[in-house]
PDB file of N, CA and C in Angstrom:
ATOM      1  N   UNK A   1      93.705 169.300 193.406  1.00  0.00           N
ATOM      2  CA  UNK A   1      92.984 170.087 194.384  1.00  0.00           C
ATOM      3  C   UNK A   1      93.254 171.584 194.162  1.00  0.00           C
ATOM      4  N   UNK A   2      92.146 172.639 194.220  1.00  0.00           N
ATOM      5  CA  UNK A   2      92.107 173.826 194.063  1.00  0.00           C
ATOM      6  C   UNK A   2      93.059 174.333 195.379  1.00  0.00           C
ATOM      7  N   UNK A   3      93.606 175.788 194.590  1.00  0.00           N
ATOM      8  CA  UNK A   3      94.353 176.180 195.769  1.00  0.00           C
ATOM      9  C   UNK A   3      93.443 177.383 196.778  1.00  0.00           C
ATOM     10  N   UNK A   4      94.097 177.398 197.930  1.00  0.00           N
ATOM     11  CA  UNK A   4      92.932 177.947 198.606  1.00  0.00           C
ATOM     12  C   UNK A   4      92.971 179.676 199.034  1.00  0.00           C
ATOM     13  N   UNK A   5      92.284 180.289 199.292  1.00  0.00           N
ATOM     14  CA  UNK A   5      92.264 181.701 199.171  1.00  0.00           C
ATOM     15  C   UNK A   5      93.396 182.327 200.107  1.00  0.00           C
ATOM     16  N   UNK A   6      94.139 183.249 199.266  1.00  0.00           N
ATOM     17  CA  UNK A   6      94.999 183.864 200.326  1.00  0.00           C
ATOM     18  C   UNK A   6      94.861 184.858 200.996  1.00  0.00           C
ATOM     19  N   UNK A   7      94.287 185.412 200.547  1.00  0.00           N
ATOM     20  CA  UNK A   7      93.897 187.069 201.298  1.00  0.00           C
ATOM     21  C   UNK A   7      92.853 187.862 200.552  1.00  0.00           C
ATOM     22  N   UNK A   8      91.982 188.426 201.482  1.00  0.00           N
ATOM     23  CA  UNK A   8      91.057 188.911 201.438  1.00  0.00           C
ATOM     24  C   UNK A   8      90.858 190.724 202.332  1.00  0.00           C
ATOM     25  N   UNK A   9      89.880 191.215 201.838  1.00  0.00           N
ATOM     26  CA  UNK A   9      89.721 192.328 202.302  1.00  0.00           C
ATOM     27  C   UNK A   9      88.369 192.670 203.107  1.00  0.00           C
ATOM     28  N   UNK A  10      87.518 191.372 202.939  1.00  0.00           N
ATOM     29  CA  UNK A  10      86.298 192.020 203.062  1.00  0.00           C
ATOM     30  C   UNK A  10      85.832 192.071 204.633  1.00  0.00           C
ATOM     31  N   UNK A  11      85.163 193.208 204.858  1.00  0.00           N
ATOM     32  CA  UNK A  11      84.220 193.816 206.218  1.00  0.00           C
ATOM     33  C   UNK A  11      85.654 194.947 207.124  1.00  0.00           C
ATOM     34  N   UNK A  12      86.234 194.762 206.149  1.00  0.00           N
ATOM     35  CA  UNK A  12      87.742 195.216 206.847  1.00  0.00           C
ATOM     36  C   UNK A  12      87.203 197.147 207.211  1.00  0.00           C
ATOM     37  N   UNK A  13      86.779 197.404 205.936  1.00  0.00           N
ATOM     38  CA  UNK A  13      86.298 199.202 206.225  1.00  0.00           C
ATOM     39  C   UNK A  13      85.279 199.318 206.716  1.00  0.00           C
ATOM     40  N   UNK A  14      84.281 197.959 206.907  1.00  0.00           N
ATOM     41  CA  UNK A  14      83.241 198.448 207.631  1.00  0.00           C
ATOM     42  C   UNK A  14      83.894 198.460 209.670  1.00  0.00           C
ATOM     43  N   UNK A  15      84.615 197.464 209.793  1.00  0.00           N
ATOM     44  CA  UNK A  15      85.152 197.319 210.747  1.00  0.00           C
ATOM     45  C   UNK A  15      85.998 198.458 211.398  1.00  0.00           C
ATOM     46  N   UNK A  16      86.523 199.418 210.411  1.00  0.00           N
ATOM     47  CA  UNK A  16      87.377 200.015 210.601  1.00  0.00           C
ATOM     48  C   UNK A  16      86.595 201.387 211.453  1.00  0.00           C
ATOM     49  N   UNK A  17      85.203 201.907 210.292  1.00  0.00           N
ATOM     50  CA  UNK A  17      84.722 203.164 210.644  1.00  0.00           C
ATOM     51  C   UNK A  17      83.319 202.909 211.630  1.00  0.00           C
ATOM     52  N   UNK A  18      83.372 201.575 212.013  1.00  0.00           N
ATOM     53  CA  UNK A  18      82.540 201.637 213.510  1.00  0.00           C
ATOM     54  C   UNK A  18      82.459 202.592 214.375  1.00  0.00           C
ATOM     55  N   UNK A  19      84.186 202.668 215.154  1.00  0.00           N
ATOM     56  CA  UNK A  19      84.189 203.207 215.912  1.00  0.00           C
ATOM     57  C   UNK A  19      84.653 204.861 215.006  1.00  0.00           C
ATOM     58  N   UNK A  20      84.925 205.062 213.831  1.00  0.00           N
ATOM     59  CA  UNK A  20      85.292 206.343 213.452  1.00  0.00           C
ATOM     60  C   UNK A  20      86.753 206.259 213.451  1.00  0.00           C
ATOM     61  N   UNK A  21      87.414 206.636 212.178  1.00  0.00           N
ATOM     62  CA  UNK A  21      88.327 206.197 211.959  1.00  0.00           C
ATOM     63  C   UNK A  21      89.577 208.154 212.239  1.00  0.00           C
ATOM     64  N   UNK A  22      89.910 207.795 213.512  1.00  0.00           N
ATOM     65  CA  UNK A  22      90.573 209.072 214.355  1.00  0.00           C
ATOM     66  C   UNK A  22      92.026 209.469 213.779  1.00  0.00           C
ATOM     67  N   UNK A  23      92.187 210.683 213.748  1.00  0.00           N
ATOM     68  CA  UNK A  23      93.955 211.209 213.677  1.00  0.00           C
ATOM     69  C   UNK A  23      94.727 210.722 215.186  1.00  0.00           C
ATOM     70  N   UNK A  24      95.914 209.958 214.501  1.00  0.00           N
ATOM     71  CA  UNK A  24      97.143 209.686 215.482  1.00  0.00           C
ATOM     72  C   UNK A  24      96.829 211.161 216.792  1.00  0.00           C
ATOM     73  N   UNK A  25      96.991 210.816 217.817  1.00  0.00           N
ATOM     74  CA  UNK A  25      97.057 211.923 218.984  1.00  0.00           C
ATOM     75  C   UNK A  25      98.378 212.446 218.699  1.00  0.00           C
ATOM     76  N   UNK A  26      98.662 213.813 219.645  1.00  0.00           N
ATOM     77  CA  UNK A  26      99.538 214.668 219.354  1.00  0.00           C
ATOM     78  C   UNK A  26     100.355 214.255 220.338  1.00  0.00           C
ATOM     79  N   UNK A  27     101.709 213.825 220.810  1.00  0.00           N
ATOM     80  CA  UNK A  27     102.089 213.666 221.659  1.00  0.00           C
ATOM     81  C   UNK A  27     102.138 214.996 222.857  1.00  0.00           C
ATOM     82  N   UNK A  28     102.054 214.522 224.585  1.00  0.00           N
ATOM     83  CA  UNK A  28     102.199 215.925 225.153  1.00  0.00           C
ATOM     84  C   UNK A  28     102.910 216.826 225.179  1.00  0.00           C
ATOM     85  N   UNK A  29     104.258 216.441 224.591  1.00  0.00           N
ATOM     86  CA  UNK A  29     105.895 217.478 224.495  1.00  0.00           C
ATOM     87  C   UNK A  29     105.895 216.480 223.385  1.00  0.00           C
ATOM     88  N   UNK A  30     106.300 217.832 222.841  1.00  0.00           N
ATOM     89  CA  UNK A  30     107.091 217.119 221.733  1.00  0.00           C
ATOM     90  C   UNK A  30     108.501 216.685 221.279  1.00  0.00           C
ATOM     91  N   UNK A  31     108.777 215.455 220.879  1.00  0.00           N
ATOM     92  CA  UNK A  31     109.938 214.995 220.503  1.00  0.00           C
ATOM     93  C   UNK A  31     111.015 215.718 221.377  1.00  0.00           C
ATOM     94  N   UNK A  32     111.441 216.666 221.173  1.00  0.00           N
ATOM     95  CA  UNK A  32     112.933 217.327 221.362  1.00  0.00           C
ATOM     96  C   UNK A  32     112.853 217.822 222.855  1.00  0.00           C
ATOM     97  N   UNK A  33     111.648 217.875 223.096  1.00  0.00           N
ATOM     98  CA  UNK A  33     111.614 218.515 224.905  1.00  0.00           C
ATOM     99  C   UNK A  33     111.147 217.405 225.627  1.00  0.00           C
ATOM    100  N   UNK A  34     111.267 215.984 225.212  1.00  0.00           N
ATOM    101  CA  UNK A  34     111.058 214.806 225.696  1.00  0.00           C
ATOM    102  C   UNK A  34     112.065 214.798 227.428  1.00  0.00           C
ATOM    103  N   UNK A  35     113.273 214.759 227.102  1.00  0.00           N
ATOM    104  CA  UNK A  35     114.499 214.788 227.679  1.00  0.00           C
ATOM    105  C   UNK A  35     114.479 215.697 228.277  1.00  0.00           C
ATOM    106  N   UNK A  36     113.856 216.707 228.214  1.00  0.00           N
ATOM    107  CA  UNK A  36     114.392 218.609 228.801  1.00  0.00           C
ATOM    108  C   UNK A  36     114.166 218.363 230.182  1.00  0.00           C
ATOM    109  N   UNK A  37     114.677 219.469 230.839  1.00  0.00           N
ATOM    110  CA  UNK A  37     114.304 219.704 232.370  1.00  0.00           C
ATOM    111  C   UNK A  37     112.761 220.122 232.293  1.00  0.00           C
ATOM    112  N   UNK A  38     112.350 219.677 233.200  1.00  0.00           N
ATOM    113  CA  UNK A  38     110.768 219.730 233.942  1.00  0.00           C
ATOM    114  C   UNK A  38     110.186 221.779 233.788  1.00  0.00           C
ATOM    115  N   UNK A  39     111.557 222.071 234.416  1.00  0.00           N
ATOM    116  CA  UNK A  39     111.508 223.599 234.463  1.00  0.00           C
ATOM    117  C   UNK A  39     111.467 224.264 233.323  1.00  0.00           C
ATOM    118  N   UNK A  40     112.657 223.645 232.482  1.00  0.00           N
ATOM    119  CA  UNK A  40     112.472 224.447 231.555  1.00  0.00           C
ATOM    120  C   UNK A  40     111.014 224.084 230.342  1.00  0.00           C
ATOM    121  N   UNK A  41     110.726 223.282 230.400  1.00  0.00           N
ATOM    122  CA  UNK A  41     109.515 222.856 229.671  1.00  0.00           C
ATOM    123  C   UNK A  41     108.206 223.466 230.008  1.00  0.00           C
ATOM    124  N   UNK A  42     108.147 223.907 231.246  1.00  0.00           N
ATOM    125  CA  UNK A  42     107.096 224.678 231.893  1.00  0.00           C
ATOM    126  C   UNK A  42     107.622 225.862 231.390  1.00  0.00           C
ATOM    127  N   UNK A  43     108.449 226.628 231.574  1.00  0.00           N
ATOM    128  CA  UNK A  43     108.991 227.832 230.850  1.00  0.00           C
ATOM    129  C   UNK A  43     108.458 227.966 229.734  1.00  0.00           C
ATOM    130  N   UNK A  44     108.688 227.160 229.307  1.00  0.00           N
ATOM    131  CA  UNK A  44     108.478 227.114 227.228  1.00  0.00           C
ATOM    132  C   UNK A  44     107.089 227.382 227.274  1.00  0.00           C
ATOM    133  N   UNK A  45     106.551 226.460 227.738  1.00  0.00           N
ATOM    134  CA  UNK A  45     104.985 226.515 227.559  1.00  0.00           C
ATOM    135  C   UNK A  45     104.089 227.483 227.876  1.00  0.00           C
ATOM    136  N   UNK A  46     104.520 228.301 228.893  1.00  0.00           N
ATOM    137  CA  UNK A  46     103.680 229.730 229.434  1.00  0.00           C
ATOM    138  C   UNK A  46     104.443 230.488 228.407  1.00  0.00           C
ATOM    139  N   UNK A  47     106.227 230.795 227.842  1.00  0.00           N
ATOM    140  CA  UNK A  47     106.383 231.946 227.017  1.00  0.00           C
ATOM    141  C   UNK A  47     105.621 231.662 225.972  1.00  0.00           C
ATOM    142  N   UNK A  48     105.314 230.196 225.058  1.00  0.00           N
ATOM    143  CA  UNK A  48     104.780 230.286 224.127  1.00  0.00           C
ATOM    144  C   UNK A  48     103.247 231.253 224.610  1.00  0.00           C
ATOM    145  N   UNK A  49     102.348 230.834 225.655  1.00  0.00           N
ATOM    146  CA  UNK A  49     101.563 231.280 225.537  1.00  0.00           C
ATOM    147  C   UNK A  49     101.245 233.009 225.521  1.00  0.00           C
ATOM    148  N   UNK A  50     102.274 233.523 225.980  1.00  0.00           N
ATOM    149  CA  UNK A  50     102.084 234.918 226.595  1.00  0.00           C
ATOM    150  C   UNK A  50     103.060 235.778 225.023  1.00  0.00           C
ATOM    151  N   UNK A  51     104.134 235.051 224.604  1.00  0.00           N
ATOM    152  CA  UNK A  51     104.652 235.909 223.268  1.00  0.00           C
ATOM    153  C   UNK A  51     104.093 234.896 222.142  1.00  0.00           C
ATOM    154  N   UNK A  52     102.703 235.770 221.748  1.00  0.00           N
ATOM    155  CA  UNK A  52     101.871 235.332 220.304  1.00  0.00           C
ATOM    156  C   UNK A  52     102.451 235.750 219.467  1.00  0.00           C
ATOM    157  N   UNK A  53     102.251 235.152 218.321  1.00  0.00           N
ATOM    158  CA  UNK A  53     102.455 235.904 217.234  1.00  0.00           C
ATOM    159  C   UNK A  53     102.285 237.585 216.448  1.00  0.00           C
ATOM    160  N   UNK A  54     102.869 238.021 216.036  1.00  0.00           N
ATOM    161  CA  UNK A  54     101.924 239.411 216.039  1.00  0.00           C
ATOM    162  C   UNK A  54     100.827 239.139 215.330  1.00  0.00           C
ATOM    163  N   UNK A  55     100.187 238.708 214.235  1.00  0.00           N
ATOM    164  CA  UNK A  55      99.765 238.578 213.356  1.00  0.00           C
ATOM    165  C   UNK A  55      98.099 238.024 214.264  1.00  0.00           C
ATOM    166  N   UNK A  56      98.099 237.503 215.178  1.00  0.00           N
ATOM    167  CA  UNK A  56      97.526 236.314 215.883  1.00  0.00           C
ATOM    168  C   UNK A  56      97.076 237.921 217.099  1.00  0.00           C
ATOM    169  N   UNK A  57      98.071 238.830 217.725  1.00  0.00           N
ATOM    170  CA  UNK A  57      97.757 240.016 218.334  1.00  0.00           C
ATOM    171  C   UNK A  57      97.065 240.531 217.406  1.00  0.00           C
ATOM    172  N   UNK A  58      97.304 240.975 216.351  1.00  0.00           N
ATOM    173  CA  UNK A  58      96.603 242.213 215.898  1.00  0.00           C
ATOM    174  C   UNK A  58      94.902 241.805 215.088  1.00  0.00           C
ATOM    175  N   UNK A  59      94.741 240.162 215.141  1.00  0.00           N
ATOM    176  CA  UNK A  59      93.530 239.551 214.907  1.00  0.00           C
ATOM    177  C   UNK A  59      92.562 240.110 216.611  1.00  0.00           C
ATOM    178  N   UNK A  60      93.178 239.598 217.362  1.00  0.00           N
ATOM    179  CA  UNK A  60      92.568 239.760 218.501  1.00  0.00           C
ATOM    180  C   UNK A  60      92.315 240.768 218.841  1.00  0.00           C
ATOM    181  N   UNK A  61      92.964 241.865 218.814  1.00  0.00           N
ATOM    182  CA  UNK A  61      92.743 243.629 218.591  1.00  0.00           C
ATOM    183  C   UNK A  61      91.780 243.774 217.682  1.00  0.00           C
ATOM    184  N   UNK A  62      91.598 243.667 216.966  1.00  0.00           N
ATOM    185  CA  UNK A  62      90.497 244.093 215.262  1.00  0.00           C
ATOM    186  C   UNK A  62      89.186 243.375 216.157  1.00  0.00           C
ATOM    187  N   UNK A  63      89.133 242.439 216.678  1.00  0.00           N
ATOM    188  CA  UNK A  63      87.757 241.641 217.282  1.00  0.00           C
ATOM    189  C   UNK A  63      87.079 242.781 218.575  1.00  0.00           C
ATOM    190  N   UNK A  64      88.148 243.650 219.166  1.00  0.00           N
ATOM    191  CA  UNK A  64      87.555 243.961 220.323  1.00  0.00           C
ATOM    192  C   UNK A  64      87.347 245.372 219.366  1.00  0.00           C
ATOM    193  N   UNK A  65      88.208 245.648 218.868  1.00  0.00           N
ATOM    194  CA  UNK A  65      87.880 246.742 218.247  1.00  0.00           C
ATOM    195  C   UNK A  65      86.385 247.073 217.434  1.00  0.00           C
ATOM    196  N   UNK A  66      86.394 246.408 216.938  1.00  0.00           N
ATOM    197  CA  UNK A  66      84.609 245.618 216.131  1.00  0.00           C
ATOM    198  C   UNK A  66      83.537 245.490 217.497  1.00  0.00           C
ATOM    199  N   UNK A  67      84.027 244.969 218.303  1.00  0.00           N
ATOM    200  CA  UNK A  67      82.973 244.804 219.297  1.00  0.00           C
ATOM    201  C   UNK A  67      82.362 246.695 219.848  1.00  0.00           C
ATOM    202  N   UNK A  68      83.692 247.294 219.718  1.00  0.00           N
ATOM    203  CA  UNK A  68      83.581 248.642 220.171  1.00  0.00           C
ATOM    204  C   UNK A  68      82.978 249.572 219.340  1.00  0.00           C
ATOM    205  N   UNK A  69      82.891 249.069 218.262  1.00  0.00           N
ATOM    206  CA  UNK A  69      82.482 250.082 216.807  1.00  0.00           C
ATOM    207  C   UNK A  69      80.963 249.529 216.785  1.00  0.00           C
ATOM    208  N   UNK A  70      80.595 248.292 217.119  1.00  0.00           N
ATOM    209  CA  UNK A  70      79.217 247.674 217.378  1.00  0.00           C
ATOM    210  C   UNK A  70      78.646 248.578 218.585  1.00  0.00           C
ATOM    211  N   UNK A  71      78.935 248.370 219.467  1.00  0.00           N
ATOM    212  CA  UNK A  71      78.596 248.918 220.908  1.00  0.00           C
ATOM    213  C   UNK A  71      77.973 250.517 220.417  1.00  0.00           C
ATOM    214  N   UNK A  72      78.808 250.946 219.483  1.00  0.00           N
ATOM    215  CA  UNK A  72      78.545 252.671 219.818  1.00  0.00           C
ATOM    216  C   UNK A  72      77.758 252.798 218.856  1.00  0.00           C
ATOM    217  N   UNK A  73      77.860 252.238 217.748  1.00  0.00           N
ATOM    218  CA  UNK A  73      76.404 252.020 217.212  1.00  0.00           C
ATOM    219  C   UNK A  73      75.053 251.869 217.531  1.00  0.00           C
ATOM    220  N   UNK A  74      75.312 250.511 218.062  1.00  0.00           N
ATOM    221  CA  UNK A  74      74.047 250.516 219.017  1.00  0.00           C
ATOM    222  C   UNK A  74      73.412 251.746 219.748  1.00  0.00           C
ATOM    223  N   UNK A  75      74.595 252.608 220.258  1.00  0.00           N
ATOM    224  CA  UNK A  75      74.297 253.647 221.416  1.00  0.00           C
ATOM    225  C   UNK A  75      74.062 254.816 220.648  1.00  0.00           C
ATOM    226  N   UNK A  76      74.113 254.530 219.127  1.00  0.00           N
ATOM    227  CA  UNK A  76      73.683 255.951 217.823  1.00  0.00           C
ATOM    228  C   UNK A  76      72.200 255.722 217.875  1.00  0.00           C
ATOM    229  N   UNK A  77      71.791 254.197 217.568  1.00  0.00           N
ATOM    230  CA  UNK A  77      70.729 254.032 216.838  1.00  0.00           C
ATOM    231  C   UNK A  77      69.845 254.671 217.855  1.00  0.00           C
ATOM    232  N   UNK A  78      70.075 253.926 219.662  1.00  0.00           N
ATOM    233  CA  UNK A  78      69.485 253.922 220.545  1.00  0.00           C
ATOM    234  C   UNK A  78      69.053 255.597 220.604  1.00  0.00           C
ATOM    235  N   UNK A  79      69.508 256.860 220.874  1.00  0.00           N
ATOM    236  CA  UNK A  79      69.665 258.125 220.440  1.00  0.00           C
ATOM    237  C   UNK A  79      68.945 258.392 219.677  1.00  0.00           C
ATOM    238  N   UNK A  80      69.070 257.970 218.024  1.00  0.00           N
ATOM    239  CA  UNK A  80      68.401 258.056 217.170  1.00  0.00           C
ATOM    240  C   UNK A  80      66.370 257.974 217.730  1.00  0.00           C
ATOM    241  N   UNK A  81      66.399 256.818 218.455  1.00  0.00           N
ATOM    242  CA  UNK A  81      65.174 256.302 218.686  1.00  0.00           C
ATOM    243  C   UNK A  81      64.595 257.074 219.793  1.00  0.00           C
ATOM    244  N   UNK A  82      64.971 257.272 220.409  1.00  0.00           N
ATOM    245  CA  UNK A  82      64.641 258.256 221.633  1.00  0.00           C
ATOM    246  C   UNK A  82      63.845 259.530 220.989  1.00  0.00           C
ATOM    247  N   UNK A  83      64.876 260.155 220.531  1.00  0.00           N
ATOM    248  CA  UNK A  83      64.786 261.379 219.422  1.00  0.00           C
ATOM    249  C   UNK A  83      63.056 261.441 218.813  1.00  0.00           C
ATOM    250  N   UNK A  84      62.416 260.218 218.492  1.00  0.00           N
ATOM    251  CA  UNK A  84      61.479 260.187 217.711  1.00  0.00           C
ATOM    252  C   UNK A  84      61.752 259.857 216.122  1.00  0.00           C
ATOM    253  N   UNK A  85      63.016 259.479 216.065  1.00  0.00           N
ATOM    254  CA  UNK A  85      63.223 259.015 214.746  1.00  0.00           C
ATOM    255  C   UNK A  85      62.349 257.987 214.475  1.00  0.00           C
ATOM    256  N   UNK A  86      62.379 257.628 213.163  1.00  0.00           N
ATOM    257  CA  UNK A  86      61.217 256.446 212.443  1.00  0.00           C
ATOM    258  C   UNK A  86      62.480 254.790 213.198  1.00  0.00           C
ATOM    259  N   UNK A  87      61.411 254.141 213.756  1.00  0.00           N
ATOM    260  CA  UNK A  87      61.902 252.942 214.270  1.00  0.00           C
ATOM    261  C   UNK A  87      61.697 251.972 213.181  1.00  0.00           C
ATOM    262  N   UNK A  88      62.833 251.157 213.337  1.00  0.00           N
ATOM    263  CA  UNK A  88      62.583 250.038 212.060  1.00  0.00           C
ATOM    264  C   UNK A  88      61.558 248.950 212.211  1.00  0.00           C
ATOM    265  N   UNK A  89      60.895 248.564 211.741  1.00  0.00           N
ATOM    266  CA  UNK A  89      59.419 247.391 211.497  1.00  0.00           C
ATOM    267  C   UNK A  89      58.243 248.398 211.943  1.00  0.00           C
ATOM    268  N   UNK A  90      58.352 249.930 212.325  1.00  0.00           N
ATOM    269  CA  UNK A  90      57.439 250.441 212.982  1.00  0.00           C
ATOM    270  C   UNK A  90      56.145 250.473 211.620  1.00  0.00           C
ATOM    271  N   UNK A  91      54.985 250.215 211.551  1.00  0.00           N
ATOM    272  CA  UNK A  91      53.897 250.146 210.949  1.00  0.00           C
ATOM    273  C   UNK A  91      53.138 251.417 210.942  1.00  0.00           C
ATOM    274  N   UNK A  92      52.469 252.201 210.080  1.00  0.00           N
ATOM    275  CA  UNK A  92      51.794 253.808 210.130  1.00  0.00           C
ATOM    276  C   UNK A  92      50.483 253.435 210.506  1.00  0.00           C
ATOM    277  N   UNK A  93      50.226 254.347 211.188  1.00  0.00           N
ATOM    278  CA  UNK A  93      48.697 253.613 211.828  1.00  0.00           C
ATOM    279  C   UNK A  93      47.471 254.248 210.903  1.00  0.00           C
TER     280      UNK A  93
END
């Protein structure tokens, strides 16, 4: 008598990416502040938020800064147009 099949793989990846095959979740504390006081874990979590990185500050500075160098532009061109300068897409009649 033939011997009989031991293992198999098949429908296994279709089964798998049905539902979409997800990254492990992040736990809510991690590992080492599992144990900590309640207080101090709340501590941690607002200083992390409030002392960024510098690197992470001075990204966020350069964005508003750009927004401000946009703005006054705008408020050149706008000037410009008032003035009677040539408007852009304007057509010569």
């Amino acid at each position: 008598m033939a011997k009989s099949k031991n293992h198999t793989n098949h429908n296994q990846t279709y089964k798998d990416h049905r539902n979409g095959i997800k990254r492990p979740k992040k736990p809510l504390f991690p590992l080492i502040s599992r144990g900590c006081d309640p207080k101090k874990r709340k501590n941690d979590k607002y200083s992390k938020k409030k002392n960024r990185p510098a690197r992470e500050v001075r990204l966020i500075n350069l964005g508003v800064l750009y927004r401000r160098y946009m703005a006054h532009k705008r408020e050149v061109e706008a000037k410009k147009g008032a003035k009677g300068g040539k408007k852009a897409g304007a057509k010569k009649p």
